[in-house]
PDB file of N, CA and C in Angstrom:
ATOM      1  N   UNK A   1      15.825 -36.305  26.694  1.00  0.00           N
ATOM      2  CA  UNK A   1      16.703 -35.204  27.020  1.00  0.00           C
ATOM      3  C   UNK A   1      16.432 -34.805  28.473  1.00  0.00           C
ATOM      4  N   UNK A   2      17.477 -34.807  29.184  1.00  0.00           N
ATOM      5  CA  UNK A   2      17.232 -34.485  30.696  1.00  0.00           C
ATOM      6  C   UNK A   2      17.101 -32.980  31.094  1.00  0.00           C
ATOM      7  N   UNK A   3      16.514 -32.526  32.213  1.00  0.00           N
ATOM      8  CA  UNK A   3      16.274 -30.962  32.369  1.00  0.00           C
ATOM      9  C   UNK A   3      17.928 -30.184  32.234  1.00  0.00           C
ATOM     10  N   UNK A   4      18.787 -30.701  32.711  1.00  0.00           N
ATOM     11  CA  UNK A   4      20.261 -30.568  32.563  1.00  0.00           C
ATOM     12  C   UNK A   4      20.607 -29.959  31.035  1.00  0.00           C
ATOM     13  N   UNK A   5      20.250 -30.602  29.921  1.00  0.00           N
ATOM     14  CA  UNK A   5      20.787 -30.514  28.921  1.00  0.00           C
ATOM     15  C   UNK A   5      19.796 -29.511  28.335  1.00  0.00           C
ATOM     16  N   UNK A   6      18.088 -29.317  28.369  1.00  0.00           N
ATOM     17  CA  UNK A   6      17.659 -28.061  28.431  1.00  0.00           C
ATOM     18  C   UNK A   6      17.971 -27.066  28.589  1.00  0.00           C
ATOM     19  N   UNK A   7      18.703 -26.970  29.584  1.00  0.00           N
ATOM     20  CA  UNK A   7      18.834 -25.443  30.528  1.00  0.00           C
ATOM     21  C   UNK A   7      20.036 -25.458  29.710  1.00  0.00           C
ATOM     22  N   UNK A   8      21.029 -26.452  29.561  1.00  0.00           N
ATOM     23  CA  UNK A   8      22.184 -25.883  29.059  1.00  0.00           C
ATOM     24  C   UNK A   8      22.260 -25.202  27.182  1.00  0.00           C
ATOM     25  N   UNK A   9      20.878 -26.077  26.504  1.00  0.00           N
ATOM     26  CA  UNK A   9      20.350 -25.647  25.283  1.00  0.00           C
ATOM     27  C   UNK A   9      19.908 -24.043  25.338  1.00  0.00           C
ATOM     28  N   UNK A  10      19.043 -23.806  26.515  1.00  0.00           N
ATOM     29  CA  UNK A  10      18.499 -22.136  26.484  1.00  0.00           C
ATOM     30  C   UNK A  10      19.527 -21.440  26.937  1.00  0.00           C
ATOM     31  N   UNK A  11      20.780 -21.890  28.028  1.00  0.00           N
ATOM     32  CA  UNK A  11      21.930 -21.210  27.840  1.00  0.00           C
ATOM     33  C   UNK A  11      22.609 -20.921  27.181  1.00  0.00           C
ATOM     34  N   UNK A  12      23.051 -21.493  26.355  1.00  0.00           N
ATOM     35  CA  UNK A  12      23.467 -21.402  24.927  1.00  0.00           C
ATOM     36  C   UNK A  12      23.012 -20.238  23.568  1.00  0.00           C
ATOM     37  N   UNK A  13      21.729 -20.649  23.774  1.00  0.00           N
ATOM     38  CA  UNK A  13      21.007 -20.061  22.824  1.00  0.00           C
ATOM     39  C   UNK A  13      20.993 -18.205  23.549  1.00  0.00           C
ATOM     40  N   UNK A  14      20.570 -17.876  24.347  1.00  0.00           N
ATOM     41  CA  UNK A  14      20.738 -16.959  25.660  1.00  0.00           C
ATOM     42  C   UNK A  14      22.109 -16.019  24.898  1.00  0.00           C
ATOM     43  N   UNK A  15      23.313 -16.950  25.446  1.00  0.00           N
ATOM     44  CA  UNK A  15      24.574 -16.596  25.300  1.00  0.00           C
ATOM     45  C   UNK A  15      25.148 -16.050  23.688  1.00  0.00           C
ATOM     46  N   UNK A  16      24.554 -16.737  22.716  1.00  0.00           N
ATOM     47  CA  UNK A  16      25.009 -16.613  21.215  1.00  0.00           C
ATOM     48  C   UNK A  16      24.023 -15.515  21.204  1.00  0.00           C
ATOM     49  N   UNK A  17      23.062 -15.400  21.335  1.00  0.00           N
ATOM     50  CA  UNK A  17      21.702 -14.030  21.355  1.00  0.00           C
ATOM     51  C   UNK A  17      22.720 -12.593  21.532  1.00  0.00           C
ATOM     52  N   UNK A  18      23.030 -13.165  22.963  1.00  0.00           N
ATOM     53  CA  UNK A  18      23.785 -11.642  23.568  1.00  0.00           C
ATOM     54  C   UNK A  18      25.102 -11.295  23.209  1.00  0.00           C
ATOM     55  N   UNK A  19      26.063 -12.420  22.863  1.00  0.00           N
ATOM     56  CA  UNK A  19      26.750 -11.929  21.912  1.00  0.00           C
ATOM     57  C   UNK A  19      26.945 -11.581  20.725  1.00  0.00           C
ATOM     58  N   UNK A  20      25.899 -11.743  19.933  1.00  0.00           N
ATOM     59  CA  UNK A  20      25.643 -11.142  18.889  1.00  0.00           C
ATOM     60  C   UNK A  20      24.948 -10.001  18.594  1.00  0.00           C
ATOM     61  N   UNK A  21      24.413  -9.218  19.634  1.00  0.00           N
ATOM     62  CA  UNK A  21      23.546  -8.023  19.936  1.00  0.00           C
ATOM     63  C   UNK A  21      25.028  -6.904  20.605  1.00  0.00           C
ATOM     64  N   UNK A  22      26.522  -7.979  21.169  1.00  0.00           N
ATOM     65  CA  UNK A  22      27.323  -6.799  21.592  1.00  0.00           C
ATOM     66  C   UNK A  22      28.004  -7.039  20.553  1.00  0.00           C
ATOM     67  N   UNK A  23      28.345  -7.780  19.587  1.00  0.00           N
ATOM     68  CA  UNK A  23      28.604  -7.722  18.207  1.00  0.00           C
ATOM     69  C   UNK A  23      28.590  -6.058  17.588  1.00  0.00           C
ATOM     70  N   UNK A  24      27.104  -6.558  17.285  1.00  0.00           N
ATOM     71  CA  UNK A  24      26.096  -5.503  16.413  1.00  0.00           C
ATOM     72  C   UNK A  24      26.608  -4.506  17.366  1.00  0.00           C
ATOM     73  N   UNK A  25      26.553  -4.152  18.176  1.00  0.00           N
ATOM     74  CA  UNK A  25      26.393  -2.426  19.149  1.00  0.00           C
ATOM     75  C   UNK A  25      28.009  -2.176  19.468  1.00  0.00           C
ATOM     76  N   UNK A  26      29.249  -3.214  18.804  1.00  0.00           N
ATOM     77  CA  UNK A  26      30.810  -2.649  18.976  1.00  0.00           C
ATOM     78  C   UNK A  26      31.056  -2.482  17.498  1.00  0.00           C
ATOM     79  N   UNK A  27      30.623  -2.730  17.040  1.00  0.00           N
ATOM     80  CA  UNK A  27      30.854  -2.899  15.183  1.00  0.00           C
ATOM     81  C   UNK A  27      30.323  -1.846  14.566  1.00  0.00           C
ATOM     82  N   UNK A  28      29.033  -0.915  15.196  1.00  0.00           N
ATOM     83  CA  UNK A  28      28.172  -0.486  14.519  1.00  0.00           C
ATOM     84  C   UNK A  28      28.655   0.981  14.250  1.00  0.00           C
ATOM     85  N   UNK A  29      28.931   1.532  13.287  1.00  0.00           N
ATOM     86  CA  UNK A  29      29.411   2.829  12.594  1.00  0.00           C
ATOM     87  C   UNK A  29      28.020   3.851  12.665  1.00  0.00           C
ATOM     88  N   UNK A  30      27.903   4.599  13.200  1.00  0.00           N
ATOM     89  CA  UNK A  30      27.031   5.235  13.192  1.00  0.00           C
ATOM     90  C   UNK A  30      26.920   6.954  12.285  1.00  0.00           C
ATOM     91  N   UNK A  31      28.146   6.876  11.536  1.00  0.00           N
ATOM     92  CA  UNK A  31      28.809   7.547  10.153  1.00  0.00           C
ATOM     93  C   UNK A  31      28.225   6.844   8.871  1.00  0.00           C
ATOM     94  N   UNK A  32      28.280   5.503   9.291  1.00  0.00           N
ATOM     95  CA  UNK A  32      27.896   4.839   7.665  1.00  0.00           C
ATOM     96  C   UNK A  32      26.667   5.479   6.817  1.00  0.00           C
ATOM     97  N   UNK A  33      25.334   5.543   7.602  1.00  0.00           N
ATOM     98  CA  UNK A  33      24.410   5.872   7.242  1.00  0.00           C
ATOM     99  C   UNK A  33      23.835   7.452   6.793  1.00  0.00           C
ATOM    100  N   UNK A  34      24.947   8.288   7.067  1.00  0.00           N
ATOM    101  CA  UNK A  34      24.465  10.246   7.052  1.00  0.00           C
ATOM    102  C   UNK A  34      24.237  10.936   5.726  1.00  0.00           C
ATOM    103  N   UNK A  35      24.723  10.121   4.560  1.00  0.00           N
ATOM    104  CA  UNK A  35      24.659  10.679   3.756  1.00  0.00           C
ATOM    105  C   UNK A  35      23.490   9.957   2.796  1.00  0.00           C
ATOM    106  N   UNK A  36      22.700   9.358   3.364  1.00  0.00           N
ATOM    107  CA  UNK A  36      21.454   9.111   2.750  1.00  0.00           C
ATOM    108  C   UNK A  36      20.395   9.418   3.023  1.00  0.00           C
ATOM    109  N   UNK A  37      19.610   9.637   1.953  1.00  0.00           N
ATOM    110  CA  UNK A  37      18.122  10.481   2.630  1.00  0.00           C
ATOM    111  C   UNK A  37      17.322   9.418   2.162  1.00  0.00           C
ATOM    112  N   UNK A  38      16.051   9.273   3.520  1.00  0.00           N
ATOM    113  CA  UNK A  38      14.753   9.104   3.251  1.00  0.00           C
ATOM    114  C   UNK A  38      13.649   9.476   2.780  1.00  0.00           C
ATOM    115  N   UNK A  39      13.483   9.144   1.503  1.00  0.00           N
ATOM    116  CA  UNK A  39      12.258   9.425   0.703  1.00  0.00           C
ATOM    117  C   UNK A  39      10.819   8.676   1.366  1.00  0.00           C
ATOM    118  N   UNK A  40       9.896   9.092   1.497  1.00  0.00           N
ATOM    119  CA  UNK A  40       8.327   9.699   2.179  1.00  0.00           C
ATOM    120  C   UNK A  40       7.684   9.859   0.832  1.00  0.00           C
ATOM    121  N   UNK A  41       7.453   8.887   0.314  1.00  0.00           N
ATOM    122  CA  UNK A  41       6.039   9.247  -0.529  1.00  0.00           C
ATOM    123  C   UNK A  41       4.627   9.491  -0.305  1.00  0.00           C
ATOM    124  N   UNK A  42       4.185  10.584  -0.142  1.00  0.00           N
ATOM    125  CA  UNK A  42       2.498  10.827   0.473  1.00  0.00           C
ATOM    126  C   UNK A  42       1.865  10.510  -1.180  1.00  0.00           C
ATOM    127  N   UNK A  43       0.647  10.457  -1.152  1.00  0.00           N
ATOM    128  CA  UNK A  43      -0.311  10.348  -2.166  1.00  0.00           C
ATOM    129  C   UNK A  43      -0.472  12.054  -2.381  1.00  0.00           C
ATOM    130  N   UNK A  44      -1.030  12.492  -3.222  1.00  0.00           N
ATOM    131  CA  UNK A  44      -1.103  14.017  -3.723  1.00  0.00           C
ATOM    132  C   UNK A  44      -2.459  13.888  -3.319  1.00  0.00           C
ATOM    133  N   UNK A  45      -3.396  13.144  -3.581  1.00  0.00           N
ATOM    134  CA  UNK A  45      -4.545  13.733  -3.504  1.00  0.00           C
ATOM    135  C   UNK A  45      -5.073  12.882  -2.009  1.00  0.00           C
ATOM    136  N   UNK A  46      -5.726  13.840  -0.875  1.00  0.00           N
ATOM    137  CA  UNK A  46      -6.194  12.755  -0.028  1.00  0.00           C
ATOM    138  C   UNK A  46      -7.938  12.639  -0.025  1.00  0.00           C
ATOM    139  N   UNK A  47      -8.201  11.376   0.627  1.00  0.00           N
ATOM    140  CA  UNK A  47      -9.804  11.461   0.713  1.00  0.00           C
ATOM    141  C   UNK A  47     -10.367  12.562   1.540  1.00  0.00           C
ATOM    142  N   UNK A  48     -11.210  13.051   1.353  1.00  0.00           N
ATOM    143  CA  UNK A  48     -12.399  14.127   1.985  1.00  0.00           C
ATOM    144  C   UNK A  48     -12.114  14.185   3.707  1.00  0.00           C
ATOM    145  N   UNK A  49     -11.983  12.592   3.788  1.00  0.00           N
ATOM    146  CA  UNK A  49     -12.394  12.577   5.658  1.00  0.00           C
ATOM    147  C   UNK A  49     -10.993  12.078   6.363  1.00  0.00           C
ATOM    148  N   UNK A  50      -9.968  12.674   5.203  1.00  0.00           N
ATOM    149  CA  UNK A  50      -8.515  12.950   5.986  1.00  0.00           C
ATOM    150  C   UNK A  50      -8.795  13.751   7.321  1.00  0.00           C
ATOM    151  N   UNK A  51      -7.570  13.703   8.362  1.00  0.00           N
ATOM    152  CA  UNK A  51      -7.727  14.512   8.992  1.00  0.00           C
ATOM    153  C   UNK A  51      -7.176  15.763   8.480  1.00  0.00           C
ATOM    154  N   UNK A  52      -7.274  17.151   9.594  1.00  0.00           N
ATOM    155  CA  UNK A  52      -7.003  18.404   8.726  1.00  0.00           C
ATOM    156  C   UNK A  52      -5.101  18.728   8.774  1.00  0.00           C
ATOM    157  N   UNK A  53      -4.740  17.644   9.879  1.00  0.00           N
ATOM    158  CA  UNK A  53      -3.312  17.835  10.137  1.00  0.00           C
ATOM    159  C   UNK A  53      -2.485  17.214   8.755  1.00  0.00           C
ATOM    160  N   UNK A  54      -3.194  15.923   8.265  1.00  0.00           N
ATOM    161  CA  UNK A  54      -2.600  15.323   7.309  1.00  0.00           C
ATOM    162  C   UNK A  54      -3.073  16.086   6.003  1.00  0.00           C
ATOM    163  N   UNK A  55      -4.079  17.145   5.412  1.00  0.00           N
ATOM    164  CA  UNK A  55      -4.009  17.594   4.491  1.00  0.00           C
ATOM    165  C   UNK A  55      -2.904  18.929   4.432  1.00  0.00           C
ATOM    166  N   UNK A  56      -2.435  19.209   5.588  1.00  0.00           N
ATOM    167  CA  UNK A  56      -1.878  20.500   5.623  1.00  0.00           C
ATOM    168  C   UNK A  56      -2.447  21.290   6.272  1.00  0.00           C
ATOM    169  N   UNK A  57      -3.451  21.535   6.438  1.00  0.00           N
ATOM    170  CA  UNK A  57      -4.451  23.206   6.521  1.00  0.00           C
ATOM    171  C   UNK A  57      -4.347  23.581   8.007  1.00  0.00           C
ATOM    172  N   UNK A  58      -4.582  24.431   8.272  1.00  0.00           N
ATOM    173  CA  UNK A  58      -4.486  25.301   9.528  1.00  0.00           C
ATOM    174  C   UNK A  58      -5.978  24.893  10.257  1.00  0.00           C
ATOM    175  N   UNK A  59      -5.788  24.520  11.490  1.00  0.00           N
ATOM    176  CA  UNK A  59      -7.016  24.455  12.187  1.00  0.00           C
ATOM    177  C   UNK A  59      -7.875  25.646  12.724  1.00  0.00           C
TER     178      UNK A  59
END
């Protein structure tokens, strides 16, 4: 394979990359997602040598 057909392989590859990233960012609804919430499961109980921010408590 000659350096020619390289460069024109990472061009390629380059080119399908970036059009598929302005794909994603003209397509992208940024409505779709508002009415779902993220659930955060903490553990209830933490170990002793938590810090004091992650048990809650007032410093």
């Amino acid at each position: 394979m000659t350096n020619r057909q390289v460069l024109l392989i990472i061009a390629a590859f380059i080119a399908v990359t970036l059009g598929s990233f302005i794909w994603y960012i003209a397509t992208w609804d940024s409505r779709k997602g508002t009415d779902q919430t993220t659930l955060i499961i903490l553990p209830e109980i933490l170990p002793s040598e938590a810090p004091a921010l992650a048990t809650g408590t007032m410093l």
